[in-house]
Every structure is written in structure tokens, then in C-alpha cells.
Protein backbone atom coordinates (compact mmCIF):
# COMPACT_ATOMS: atom_id res chain seq x y z
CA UNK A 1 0.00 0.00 0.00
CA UNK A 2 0.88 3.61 -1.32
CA UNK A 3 0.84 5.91 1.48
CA UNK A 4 1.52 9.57 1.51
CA UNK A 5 3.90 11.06 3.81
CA UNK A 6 1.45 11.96 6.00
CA UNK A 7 -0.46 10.08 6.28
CA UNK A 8 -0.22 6.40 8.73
CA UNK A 9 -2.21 3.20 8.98
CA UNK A 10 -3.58 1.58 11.39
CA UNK A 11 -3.95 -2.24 11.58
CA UNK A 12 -7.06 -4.18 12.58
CA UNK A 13 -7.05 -6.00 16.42
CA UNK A 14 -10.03 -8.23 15.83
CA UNK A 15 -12.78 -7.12 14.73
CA UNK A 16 -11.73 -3.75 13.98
CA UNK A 17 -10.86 -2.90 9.95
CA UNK A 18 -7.33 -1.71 8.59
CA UNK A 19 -7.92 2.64 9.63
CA UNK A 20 -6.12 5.24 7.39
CA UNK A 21 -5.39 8.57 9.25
CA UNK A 22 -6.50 10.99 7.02
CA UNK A 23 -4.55 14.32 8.36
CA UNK A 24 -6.25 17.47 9.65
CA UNK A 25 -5.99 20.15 6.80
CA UNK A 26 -7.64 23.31 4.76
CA UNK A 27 -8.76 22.11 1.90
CA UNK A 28 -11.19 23.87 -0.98
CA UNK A 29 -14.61 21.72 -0.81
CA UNK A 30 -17.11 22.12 -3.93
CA UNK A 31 -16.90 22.32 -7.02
CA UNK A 32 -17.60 24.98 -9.64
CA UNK A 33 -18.55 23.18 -12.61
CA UNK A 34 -20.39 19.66 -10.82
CA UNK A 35 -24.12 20.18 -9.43
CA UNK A 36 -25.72 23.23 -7.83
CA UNK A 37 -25.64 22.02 -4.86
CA UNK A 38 -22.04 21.50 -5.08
CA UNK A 39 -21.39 25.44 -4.62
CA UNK A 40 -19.99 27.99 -3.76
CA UNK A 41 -16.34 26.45 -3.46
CA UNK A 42 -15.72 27.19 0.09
CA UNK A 43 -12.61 27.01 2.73
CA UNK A 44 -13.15 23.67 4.71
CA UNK A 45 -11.31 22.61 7.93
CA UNK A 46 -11.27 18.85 8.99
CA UNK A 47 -9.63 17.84 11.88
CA UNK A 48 -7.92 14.58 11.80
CA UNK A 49 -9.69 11.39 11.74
CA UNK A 50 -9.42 7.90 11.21
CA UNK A 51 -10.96 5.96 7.94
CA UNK A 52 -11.44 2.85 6.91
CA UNK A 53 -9.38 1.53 4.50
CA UNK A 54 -11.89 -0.28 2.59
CA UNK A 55 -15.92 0.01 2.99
CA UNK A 56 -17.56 -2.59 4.76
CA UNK A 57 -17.59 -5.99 3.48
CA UNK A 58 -20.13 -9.01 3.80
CA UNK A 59 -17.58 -10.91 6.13
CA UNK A 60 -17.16 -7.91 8.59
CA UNK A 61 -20.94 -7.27 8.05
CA UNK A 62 -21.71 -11.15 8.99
CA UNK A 63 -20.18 -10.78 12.22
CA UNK A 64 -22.19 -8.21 13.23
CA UNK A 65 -25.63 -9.90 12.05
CA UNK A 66 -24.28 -12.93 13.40
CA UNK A 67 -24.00 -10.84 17.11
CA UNK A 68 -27.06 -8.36 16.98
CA UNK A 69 -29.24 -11.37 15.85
CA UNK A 70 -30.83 -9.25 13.23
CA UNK A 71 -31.93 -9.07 9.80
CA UNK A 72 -29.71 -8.99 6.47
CA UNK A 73 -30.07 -6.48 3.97
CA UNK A 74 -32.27 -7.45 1.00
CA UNK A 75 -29.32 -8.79 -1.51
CA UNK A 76 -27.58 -10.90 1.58
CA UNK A 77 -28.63 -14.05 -0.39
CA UNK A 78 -28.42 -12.94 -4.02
CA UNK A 79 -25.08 -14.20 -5.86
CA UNK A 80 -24.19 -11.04 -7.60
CA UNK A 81 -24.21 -9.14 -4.12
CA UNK A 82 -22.78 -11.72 -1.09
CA UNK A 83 -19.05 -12.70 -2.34
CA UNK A 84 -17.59 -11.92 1.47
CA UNK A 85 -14.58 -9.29 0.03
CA UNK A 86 -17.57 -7.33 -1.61
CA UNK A 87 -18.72 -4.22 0.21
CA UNK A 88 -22.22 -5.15 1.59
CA UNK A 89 -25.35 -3.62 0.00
CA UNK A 90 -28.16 -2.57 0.77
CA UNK A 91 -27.90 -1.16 4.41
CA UNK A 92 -30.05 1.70 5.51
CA UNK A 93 -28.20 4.39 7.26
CA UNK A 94 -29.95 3.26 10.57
CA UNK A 95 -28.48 -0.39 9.93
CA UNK A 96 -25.07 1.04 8.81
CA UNK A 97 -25.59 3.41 12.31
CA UNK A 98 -26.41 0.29 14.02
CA UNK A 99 -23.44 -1.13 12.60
CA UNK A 100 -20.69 1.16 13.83
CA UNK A 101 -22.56 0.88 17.21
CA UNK A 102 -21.75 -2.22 17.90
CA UNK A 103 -18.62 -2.08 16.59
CA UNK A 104 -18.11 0.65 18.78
CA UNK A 105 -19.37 -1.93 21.65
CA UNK A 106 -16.68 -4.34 20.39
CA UNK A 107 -13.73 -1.87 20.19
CA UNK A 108 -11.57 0.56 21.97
CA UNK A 109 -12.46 3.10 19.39
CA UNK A 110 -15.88 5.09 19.29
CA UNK A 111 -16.95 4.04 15.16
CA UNK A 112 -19.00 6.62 13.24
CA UNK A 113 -20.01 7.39 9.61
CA UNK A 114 -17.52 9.99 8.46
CA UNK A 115 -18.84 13.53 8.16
CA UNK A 116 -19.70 14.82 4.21
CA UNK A 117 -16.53 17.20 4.80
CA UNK A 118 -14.44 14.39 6.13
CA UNK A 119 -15.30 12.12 3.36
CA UNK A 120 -14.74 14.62 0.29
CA UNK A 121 -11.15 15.84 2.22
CA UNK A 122 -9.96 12.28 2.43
CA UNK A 123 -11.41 11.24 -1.34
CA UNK A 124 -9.28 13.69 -2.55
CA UNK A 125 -6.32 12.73 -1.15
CA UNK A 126 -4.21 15.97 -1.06
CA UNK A 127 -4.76 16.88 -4.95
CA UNK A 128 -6.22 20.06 -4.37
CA UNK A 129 -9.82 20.65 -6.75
CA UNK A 130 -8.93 17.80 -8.82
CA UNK A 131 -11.92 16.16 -10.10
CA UNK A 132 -10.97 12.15 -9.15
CA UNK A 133 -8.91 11.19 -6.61
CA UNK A 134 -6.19 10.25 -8.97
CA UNK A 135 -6.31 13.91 -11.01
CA UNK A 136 -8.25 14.70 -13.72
CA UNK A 137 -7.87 11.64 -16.03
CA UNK A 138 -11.76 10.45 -17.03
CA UNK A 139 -12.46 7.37 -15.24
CA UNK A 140 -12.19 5.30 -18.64
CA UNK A 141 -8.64 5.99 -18.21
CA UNK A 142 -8.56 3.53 -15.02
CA UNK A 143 -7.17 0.10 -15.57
CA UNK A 144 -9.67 -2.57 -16.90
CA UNK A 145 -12.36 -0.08 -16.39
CA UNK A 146 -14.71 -1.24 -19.39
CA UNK A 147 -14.67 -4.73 -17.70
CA UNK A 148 -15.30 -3.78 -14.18
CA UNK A 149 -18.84 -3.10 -12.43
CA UNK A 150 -20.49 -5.39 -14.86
CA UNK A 151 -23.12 -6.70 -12.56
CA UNK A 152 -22.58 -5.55 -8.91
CA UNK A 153 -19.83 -3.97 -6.85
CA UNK A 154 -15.72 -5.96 -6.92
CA UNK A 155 -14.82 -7.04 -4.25
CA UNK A 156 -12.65 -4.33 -2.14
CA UNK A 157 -8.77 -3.26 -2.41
CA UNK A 158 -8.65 -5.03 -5.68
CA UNK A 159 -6.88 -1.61 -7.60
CA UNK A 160 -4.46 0.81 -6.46
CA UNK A 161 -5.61 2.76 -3.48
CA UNK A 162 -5.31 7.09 -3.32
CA UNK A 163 -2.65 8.98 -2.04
CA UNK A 164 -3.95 8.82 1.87
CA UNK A 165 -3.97 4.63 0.87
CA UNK A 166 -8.05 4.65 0.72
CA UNK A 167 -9.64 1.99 -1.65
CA UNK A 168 -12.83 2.50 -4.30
CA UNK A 169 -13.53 5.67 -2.33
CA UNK A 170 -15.21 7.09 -5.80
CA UNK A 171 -16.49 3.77 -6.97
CA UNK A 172 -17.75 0.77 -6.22
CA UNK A 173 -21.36 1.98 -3.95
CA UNK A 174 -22.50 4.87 -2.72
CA UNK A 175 -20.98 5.57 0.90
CA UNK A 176 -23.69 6.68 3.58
CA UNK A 177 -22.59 9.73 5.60
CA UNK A 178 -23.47 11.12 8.70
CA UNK A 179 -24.66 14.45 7.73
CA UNK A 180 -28.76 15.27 6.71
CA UNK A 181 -28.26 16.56 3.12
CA UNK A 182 -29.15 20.04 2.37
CA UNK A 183 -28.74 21.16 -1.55
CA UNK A 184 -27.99 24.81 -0.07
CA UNK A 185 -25.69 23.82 2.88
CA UNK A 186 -22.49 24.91 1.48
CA UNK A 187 -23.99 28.74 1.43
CA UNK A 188 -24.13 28.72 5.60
CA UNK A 189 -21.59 25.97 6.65
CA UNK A 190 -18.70 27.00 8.73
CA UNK A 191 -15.25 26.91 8.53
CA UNK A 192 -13.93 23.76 10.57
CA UNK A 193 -15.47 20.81 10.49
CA UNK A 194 -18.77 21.37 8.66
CA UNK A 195 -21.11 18.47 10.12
CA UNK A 196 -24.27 19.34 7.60
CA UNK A 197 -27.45 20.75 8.80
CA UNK A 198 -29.03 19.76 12.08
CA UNK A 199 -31.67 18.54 10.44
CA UNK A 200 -33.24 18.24 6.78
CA UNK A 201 -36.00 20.48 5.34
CA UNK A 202 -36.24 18.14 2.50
CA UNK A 203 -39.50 15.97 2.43
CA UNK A 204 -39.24 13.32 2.47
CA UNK A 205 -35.80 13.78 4.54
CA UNK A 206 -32.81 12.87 3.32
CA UNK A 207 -29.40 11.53 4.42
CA UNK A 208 -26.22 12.73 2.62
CA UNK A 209 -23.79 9.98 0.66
CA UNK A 210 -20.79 10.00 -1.23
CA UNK A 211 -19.19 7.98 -4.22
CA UNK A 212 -19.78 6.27 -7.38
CA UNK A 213 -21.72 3.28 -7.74
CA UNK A 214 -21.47 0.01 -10.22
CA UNK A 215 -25.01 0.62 -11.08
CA UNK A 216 -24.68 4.04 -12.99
CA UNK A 217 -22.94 4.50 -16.40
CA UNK A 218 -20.42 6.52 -15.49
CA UNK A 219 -19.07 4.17 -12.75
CA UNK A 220 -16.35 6.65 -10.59
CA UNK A 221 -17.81 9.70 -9.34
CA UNK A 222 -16.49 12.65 -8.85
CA UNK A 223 -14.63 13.77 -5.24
CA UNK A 224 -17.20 16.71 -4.86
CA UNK A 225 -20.39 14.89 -6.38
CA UNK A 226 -22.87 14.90 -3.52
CA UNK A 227 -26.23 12.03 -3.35
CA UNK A 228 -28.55 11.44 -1.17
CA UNK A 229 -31.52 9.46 -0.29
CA UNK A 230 -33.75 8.90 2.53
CA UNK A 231 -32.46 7.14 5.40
CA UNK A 232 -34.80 4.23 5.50
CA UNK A 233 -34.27 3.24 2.49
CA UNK A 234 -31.91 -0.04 1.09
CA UNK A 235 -30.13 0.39 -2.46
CA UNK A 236 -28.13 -2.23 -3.93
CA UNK A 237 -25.70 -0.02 -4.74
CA UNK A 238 -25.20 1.47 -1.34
CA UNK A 239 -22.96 0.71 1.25
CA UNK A 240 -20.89 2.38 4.17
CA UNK A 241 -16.98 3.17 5.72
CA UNK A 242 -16.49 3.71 9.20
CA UNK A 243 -14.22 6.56 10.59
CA UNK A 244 -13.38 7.36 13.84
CA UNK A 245 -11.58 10.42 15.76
CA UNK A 246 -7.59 10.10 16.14
């Protein structure tokens, strides 16, 4: 694994998944020429933070159905969906909530889902209003790329990770985050570490995500694409990371 100078990884004691800290920096969060909601451009502070490596996959996932004693998400049992190295799918954010409390329960560390801010800041790896974490390269200039996605999400880690050593944090599903989404946050957030609206005015409401997905045609999103859906809901091509504080 590629890291950059500053940034250090953290390996897994049991349960606990292979943690990137992503270090505490300015950065310029938006985007000028994406989505509306995507501006103004504005001056972001994130403090550091730990981040999963990888998102969540059906083995880690098992072990926490297996311990809560409840439900799988819909695709648990459908072939294209429940290799174990695949990130699981279809979690609401209260299951992927859930899941970071008990792992929270299991752990030394407090888990969370990493903020909107957080997430874009650690997509982007250091490269400064680049559009993908790698630069500005189109995704169809990504190894094997017209052969991947073809009927769910890859399993995890299997291409080159981004400069802070995160893996398919563009592609692969849609991430859940912690904030409520807002389309006209980015007008009114503040400075240092931005944690979205306190609640959303949307109706129905609507919890903010991040990332590409296998399902869409153009498979690697953007670092400052924003998404959201409502929180109950379970997509096949959504999924989760944890973070944590340092």
C-alpha cells in the first residue's frame, strides 16, 4: 500500500478494519462546474480522523448480524451481491448506524459514519480541486475499467488505493454519511469541520452519501459529487466506511 507522507495506517485488532489517518488540513470543498448544490467552493477545515481503508464488506458485516441477531439487507442471499470481500449492500443508514454501534461496543475506538466534509477531504487525497482522486484523467482511463462493475460492486482493495492509501472511495457503492443533506448547505456551513445541517428540510428527509456506484454508467464519481436518499431506504448499490476520531 501507497501511502503519503502523511499520512499512517492503522492495523485491525479483531474485529476492527485496517484505519487510514486521514490528516487534519484546509482544503477547498465544492466544485464549480459539478451540481448546484455543489457550490460555492468554500474554505473547509477537517480535523484529523481515522478511515477505513476499505468500505464494509459481507464478512465484517456477517459478524455483526451474526451478534445483533438481526436481519440482512435485501441482496444478503443474491449471488451477484454476497461474495464476502464485496462491500455489503443494501444497508439503511440506521443499519449502517447500528453497525458502527456495535462495533463501537466491540472496540476501543468510538466508530461513526464519516462527516460529508471528512469524506470529500480524504477522497481527494491531497490533490487540491482535482476532479478524481487520482487527477483529472476520465475514469475510462482507469485500468480494466470497461470490464469492471459489470453486474454488482468488486470485491474491495482489488486496484491501487489514493494517495492517503483509501480503496474504491469514488467507486464501487454509494458511501452513507453522517450528515442530513441540504442542496444549499455549502452557502451557511462554517469553517472547521462542517457536520451538515441539524436537520433536513427536504420531504421526504434525506441523508447525505458520497461515491460512485457500479449501477450508474459513469461508474467513478467525482470527489465533490454529492447524493442522497432517505435514510430508511436499502439500495443495492449502497454501502458504508467507518471513521473514527484520532
Amino acid at each position: 500500500m501507497t501511502l503519503s507522507p502523511t499520512s499512517t495506517e492503522t492495523q485491525p485488532h479483531g474485529l476492527e478494519p485496517s484505519l487510514i489517518e486521514i490528516p487534519g488540513a484546509w482544503f477547498l470543498m465544492g466544485s464549480s462546474t459539478g451540481q448546484d448544490c455543489e457550490r460555492p467552493i468554500h474554505r473547509a477545515w477537517v480535523d484529523a480522523f481515522l478511515l477505513a481503508a476499505t468500505q464494509v464488506t459481507n464478512a465484517e458485516y456477517a459478524r455483526f448480524l451474526a451478534a445483533a441477531n438481526v436481519p440482512p439487507p435485501p441482496f444478503w442471499h443474491d449471488p451477484k451481491f454476497n461474495h464476502p470481500q464485496q462491500p455489503v449492500t443494501g444497508p439503511s443508514w440506521f443499519e449502517a448506524v447500528r453497525y458502527c454501534e456495535w462495533l463501537s461496543s466491540q472496540a476501543a475506538r468510538t466508530y461513526r459514519l464519516p462527516t460529508e466534509a471528512e469524506w470529500e477531504h480524504a477522497a481527494r487525497g491531497g490533490l487540491e480541486q482535482k476532479t478524481f482522486p487520482w487527477g483529472d484523467a476520465p475514469p475510462q482511463s482507469l485500468p480494466d475499467y470497461a470490464t469492471r462493475w459489470q453486474t454488482g460492486p468488486e470485491p474491495v482493495a482489488r486496484y491501487a488505493p489514493n494517495a492517503f492509501g483509501l480503496y474504491d472511495i469514488c467507486d464501487n457503492v454509494h458511501e452513507w454519511c453522517s450528515d442530513w443533506y441540504d442542496p444549499n448547505y455549502y452557502s451557511v456551513a462554517p469553517e472547521r469541520n462542517p457536520r451538515g445541517p441539524e436537520q433536513s428540510h427536504m420531504q421526504p428527509a434525506r441523508k447525505s452519501s458520497r461515491g460512485g456506484s457500479w449501477r450508474h454508467h459513469i461508474k467513478v464519481a467525482r470527489c465533490s459529487a454529492r447524493s442522497s436518499i432517505p435514510p430508511e431506504f436499502q439500495y443495492a448499490d449502497y454501502g458504508f466506511r467507518v471513521a473514527c476520531d484520532v
